[in-house]
C-alpha atoms as a PDB file:
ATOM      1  CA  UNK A   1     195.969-202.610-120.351  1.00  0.00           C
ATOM      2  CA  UNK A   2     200.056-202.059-121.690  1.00  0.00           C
ATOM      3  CA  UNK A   3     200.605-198.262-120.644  1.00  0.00           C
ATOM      4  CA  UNK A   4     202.716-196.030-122.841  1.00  0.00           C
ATOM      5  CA  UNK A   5     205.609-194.737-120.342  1.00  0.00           C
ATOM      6  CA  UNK A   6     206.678-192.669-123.072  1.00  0.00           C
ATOM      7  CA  UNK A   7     203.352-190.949-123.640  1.00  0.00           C
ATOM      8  CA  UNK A   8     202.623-190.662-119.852  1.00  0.00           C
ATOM      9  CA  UNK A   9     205.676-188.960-119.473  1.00  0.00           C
ATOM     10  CA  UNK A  10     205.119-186.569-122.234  1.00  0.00           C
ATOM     11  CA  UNK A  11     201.962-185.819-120.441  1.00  0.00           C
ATOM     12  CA  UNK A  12     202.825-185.176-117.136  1.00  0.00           C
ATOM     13  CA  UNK A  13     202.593-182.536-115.143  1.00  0.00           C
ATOM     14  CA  UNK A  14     205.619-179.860-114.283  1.00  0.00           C
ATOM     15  CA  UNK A  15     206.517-178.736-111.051  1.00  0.00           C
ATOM     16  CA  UNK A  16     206.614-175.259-110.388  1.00  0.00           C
ATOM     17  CA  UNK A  17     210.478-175.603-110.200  1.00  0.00           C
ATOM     18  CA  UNK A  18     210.514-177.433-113.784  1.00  0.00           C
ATOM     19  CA  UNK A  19     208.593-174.710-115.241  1.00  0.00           C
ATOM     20  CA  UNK A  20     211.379-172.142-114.230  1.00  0.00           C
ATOM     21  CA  UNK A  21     213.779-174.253-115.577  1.00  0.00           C
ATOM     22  CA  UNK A  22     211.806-174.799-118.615  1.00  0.00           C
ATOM     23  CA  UNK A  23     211.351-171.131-118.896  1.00  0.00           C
ATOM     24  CA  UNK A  24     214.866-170.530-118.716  1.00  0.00           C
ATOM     25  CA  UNK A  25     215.995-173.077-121.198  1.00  0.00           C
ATOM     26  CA  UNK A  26     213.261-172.144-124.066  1.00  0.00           C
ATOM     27  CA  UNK A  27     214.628-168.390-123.726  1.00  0.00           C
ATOM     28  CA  UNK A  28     218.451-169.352-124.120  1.00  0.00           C
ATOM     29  CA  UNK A  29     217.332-171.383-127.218  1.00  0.00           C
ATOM     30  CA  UNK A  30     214.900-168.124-128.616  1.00  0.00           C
ATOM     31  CA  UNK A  31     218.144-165.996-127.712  1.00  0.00           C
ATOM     32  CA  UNK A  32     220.390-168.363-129.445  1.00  0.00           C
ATOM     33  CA  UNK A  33     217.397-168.531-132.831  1.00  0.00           C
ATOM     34  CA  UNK A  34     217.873-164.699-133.599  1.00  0.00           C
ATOM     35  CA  UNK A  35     222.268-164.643-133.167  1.00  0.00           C
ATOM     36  CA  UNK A  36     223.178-166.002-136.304  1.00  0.00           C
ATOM     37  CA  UNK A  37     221.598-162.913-137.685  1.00  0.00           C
ATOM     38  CA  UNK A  38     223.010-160.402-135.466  1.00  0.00           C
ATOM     39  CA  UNK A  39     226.308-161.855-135.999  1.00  0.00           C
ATOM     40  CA  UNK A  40     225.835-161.366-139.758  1.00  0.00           C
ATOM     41  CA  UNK A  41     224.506-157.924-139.319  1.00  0.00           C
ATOM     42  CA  UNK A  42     227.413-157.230-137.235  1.00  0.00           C
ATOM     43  CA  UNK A  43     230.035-158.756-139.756  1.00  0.00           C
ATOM     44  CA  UNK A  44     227.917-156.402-142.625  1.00  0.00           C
ATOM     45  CA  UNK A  45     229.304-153.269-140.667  1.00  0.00           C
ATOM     46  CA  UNK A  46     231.864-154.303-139.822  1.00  0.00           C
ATOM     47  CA  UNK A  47     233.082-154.777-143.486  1.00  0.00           C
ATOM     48  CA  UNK A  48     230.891-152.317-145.132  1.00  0.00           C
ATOM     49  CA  UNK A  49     232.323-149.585-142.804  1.00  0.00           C
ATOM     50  CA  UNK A  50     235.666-150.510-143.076  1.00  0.00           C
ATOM     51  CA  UNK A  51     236.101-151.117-139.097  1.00  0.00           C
ATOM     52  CA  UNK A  52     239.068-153.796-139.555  1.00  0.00           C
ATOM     53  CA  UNK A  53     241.200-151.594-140.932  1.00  0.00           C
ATOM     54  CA  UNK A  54     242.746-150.191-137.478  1.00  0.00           C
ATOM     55  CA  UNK A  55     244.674-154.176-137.561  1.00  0.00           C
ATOM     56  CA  UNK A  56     244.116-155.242-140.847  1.00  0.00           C
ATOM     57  CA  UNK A  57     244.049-155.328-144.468  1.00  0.00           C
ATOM     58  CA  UNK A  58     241.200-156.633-145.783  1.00  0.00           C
ATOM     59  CA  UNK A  59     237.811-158.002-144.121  1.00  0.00           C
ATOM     60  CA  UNK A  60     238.632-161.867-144.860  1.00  0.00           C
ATOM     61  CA  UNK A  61     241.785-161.501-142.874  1.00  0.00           C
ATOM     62  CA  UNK A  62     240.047-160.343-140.002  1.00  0.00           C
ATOM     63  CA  UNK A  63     237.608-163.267-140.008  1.00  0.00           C
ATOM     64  CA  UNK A  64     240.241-165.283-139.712  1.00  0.00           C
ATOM     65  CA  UNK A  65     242.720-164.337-137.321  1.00  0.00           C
ATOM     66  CA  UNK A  66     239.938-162.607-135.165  1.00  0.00           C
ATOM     67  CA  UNK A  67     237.303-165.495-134.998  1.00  0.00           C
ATOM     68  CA  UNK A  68     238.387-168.001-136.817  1.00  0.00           C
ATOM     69  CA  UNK A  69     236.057-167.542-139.624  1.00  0.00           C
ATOM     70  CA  UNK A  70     236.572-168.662-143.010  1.00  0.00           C
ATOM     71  CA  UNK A  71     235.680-166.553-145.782  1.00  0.00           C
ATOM     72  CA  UNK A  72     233.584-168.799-147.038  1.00  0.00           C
ATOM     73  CA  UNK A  73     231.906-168.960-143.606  1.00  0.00           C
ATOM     74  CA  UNK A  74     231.671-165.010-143.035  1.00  0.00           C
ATOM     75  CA  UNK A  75     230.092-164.493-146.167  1.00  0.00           C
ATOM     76  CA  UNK A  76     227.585-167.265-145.818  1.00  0.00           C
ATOM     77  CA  UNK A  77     226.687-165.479-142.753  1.00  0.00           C
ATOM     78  CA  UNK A  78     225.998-161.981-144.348  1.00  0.00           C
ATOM     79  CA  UNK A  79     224.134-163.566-147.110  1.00  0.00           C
ATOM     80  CA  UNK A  80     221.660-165.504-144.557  1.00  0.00           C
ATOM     81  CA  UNK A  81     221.338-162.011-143.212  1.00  0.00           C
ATOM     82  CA  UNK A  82     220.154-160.661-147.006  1.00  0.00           C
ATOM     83  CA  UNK A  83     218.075-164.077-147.443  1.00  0.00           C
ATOM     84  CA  UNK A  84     216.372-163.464-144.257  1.00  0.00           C
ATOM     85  CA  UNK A  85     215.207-160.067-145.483  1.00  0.00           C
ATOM     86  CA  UNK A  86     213.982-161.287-148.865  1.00  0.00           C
ATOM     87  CA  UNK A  87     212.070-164.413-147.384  1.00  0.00           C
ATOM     88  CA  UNK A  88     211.757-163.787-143.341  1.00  0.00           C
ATOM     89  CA  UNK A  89     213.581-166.928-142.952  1.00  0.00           C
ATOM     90  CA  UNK A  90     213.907-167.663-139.070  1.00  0.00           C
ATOM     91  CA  UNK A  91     217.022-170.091-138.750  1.00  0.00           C
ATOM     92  CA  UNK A  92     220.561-170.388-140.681  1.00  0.00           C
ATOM     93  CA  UNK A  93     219.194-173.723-142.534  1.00  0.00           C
ATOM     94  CA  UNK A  94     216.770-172.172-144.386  1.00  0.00           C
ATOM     95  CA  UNK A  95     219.517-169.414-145.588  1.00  0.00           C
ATOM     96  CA  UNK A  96     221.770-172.589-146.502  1.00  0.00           C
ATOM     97  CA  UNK A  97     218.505-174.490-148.703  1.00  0.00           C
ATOM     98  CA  UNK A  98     217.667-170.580-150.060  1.00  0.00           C
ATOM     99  CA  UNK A  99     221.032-169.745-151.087  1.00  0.00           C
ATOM    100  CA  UNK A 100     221.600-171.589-154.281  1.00  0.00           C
ATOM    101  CA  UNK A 101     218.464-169.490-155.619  1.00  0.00           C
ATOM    102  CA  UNK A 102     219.754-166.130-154.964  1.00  0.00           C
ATOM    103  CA  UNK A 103     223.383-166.853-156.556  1.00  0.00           C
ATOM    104  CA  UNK A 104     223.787-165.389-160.286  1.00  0.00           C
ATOM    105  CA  UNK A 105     225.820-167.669-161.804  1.00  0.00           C
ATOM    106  CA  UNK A 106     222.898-169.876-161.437  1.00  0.00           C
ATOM    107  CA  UNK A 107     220.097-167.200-162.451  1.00  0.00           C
ATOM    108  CA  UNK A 108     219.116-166.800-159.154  1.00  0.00           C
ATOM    109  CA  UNK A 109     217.873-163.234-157.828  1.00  0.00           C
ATOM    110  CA  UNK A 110     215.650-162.139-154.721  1.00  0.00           C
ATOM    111  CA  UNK A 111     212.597-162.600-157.251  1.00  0.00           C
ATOM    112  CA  UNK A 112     213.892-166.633-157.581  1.00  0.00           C
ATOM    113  CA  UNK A 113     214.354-166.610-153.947  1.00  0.00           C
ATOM    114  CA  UNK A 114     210.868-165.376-153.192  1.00  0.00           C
ATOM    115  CA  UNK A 115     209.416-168.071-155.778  1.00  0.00           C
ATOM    116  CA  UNK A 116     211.052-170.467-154.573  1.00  0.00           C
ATOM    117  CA  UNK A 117     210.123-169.993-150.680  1.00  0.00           C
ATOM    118  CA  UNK A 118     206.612-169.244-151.840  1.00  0.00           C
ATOM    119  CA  UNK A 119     206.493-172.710-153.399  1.00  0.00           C
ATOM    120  CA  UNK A 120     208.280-174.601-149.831  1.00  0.00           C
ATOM    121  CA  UNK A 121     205.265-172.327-148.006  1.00  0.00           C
ATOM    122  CA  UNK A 122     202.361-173.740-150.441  1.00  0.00           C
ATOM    123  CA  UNK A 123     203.675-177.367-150.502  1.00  0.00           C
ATOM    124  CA  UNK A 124     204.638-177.917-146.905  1.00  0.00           C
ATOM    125  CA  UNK A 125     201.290-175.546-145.585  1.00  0.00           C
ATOM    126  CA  UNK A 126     203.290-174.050-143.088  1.00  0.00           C
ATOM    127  CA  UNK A 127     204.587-169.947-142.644  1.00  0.00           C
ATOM    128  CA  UNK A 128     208.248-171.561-142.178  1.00  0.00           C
ATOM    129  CA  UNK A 129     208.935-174.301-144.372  1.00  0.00           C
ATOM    130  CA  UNK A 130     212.008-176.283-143.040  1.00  0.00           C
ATOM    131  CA  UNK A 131     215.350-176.381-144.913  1.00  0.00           C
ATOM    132  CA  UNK A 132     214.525-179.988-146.402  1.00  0.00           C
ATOM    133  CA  UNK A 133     211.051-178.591-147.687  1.00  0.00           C
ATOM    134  CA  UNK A 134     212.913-175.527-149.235  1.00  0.00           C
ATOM    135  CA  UNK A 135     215.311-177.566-151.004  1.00  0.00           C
ATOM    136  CA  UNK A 136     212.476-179.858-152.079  1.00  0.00           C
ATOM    137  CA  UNK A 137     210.654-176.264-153.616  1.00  0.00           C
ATOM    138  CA  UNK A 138     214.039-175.120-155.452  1.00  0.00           C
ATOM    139  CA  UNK A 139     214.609-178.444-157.160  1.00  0.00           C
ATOM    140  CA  UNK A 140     211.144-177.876-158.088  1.00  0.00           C
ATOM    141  CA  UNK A 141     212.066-175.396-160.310  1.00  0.00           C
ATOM    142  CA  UNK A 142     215.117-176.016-161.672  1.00  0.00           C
ATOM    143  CA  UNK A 143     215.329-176.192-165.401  1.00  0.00           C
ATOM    144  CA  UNK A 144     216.160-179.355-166.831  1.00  0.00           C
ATOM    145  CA  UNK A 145     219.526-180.147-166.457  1.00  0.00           C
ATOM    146  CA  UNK A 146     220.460-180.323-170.322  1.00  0.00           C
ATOM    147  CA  UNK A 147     218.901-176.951-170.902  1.00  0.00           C
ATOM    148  CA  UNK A 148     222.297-174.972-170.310  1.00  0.00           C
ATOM    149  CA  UNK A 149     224.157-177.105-172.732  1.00  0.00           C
ATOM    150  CA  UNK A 150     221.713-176.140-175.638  1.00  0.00           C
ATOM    151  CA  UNK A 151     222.880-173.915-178.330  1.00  0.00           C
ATOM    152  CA  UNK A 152     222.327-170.412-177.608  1.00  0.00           C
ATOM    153  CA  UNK A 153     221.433-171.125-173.717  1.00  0.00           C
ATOM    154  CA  UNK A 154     221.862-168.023-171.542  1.00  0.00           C
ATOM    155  CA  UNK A 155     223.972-168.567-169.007  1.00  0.00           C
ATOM    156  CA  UNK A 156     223.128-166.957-165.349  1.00  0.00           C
ATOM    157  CA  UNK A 157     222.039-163.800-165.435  1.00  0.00           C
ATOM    158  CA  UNK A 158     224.147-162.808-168.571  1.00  0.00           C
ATOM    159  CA  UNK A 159     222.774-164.237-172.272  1.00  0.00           C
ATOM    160  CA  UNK A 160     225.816-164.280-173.909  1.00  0.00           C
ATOM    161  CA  UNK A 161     224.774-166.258-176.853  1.00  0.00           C
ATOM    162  CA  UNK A 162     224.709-163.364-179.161  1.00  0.00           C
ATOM    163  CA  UNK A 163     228.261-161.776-177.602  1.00  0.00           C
ATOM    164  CA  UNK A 164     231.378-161.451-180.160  1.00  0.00           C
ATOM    165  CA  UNK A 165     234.939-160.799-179.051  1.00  0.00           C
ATOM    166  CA  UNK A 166     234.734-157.141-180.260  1.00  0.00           C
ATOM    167  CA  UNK A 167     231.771-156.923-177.252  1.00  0.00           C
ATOM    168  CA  UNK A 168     234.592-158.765-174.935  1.00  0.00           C
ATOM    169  CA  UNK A 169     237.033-156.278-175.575  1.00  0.00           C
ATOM    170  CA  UNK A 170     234.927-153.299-174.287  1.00  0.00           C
ATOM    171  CA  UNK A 171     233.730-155.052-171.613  1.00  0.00           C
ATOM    172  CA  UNK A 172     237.183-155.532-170.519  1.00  0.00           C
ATOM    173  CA  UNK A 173     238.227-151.929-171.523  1.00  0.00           C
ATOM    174  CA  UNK A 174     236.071-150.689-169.614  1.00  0.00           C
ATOM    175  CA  UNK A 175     236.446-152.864-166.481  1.00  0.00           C
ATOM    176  CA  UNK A 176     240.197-151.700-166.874  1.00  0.00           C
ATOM    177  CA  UNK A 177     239.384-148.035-166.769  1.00  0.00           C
ATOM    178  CA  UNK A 178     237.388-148.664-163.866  1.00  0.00           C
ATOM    179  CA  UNK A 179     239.788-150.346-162.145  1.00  0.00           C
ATOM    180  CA  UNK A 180     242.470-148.063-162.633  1.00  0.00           C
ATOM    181  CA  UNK A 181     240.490-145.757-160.566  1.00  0.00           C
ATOM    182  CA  UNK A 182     239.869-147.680-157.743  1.00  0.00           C
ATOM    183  CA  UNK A 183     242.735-146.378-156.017  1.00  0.00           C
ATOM    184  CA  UNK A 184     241.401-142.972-156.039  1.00  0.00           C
ATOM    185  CA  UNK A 185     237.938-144.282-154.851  1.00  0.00           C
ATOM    186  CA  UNK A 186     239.434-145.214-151.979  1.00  0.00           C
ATOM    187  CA  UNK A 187     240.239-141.906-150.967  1.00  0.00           C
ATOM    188  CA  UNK A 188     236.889-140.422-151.826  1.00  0.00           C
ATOM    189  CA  UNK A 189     235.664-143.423-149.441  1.00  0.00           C
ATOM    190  CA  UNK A 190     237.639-142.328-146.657  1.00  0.00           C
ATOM    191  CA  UNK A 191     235.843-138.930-146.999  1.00  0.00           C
ATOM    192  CA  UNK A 192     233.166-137.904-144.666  1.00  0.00           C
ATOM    193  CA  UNK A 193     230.797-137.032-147.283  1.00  0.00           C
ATOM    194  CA  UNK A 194     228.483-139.948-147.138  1.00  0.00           C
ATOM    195  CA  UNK A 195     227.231-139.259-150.786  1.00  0.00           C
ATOM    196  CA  UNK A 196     230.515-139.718-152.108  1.00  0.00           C
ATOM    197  CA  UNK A 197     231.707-142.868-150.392  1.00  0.00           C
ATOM    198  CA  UNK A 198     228.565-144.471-151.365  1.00  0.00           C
ATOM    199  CA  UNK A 199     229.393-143.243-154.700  1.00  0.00           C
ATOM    200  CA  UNK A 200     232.461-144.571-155.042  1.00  0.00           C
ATOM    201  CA  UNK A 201     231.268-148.170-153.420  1.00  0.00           C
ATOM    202  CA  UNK A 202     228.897-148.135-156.269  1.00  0.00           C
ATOM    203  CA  UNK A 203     231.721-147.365-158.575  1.00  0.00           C
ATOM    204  CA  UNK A 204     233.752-150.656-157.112  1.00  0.00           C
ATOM    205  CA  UNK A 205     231.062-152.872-157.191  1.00  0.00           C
ATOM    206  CA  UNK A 206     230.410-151.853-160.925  1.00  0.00           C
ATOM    207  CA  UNK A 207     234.062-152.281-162.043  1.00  0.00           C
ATOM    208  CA  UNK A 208     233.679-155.770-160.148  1.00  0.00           C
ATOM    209  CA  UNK A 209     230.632-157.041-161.767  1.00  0.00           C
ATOM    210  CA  UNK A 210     232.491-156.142-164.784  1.00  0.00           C
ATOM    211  CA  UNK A 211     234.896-157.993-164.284  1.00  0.00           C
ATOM    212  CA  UNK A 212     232.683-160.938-163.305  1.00  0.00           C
ATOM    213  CA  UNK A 213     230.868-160.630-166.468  1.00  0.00           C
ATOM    214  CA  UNK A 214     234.014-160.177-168.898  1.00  0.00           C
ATOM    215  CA  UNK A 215     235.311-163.929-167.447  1.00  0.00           C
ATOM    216  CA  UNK A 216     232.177-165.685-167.799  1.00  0.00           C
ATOM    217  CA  UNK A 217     231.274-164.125-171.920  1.00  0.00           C
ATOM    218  CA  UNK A 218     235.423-165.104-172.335  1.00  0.00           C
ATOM    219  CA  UNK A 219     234.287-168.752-171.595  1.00  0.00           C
ATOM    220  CA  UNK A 220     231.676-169.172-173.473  1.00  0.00           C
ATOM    221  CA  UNK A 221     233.433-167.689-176.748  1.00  0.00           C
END
């Protein structure tokens, strides 16, 4: 009879020293599962709070000089961190294969993101679908490809099939008037009122989504 060495070994028994080391190995991994999230969460106060500003200008700057981080990089980390609260996700793969699905300029949203991990759940039968599986699920339910390029196709979040330039030109008036006051919001930021700097965060992200919004109707004019 051919024994499998490879299954026998599989099978055999651990020494009490083995187990220790076992022990000790599994919890370094388990340690090493949950720090891409706490480094996200970290990098989220970090930049949402401003605590850079002691060294530098702006958050990306820090990322770079102070750990080497990319932008790109440092925001893919605080996004896993928002994925993982929309889906539970338990590793930085999943937040990579979820990603595309929470991203507006693609119509994604946390309601897309929850469909689409519901769907990796139901078709692989497992609580924690892997990344592969989650791509699989997203594909899924993607539109066909040559639906944006029909006449009248909303784009993203935005349908701006209906916009004229006269709609352009407020949109832009007003993201200038918003902008013009972002100066000021800074100050109000720097405040200790907490009302008022979330306020004026609020006010920023507004005048930027503006923005956002004036650039992509301008293109499809």
């Amino acid at each position: 009879m051919t024994v499998n060495n490879e299954a026998a070994s599989v099978t055999s028994m651990l020494s009490a020293d083995e187990k220790q080391e076992l022990a000790e190995c599994e919890a370094t991994i388990e340690r090493g599962r949950e720090a891409w999230r706490e480094i996200g969460e970290a990098l989220i106060r970090i930049r949402d709070k401003d605590l850079y500003r002691d060294r530098y200008a702006t958050f990306e700057s820090y990322c770079q000089d102070r750990w080497s981080l990319a932008r790109r990089t440092a925001y893919q980390m605080i996004e896993a961190v928002r994925l993982c609260a929309i889906a539970h996700i338990t590793n930085p793969e999943q937040a990579k294969a979820l990603a595309p699905a929470l991203n507006p300029k693609n119509g994604g949203s946390p309601e897309r993101v929850r469909e689409v991990y519901s769907l990796a759940q139901e078709r692989s039968g497992k609580e924690q679908p892997t990344a592969k599986e989650i791509r699989a699920a997203r594909k899924e339910l993607e539109p066909p490809k040559d639906e944006g390029n029909k006449p009248g196709a909303p784009s993203g979040k935005y349908d701006v099939s209906r916009v004229g330039k006269d709609a352009l030109d407020r949109i832009y008036a007003s993201t200038e008037a918003l902008m013009s006051m972002l100066p000021y919001i800074k100050e109000v930021e720097d405040l200790p009122d907490k009302e008022r700097r979330e306020r004026a965060k609020s006010y920023r992200n507004a005048a930027k989504e503006l923005y956002e919004l004036a650039n992509l109707v301008e293109g499809k004019l």
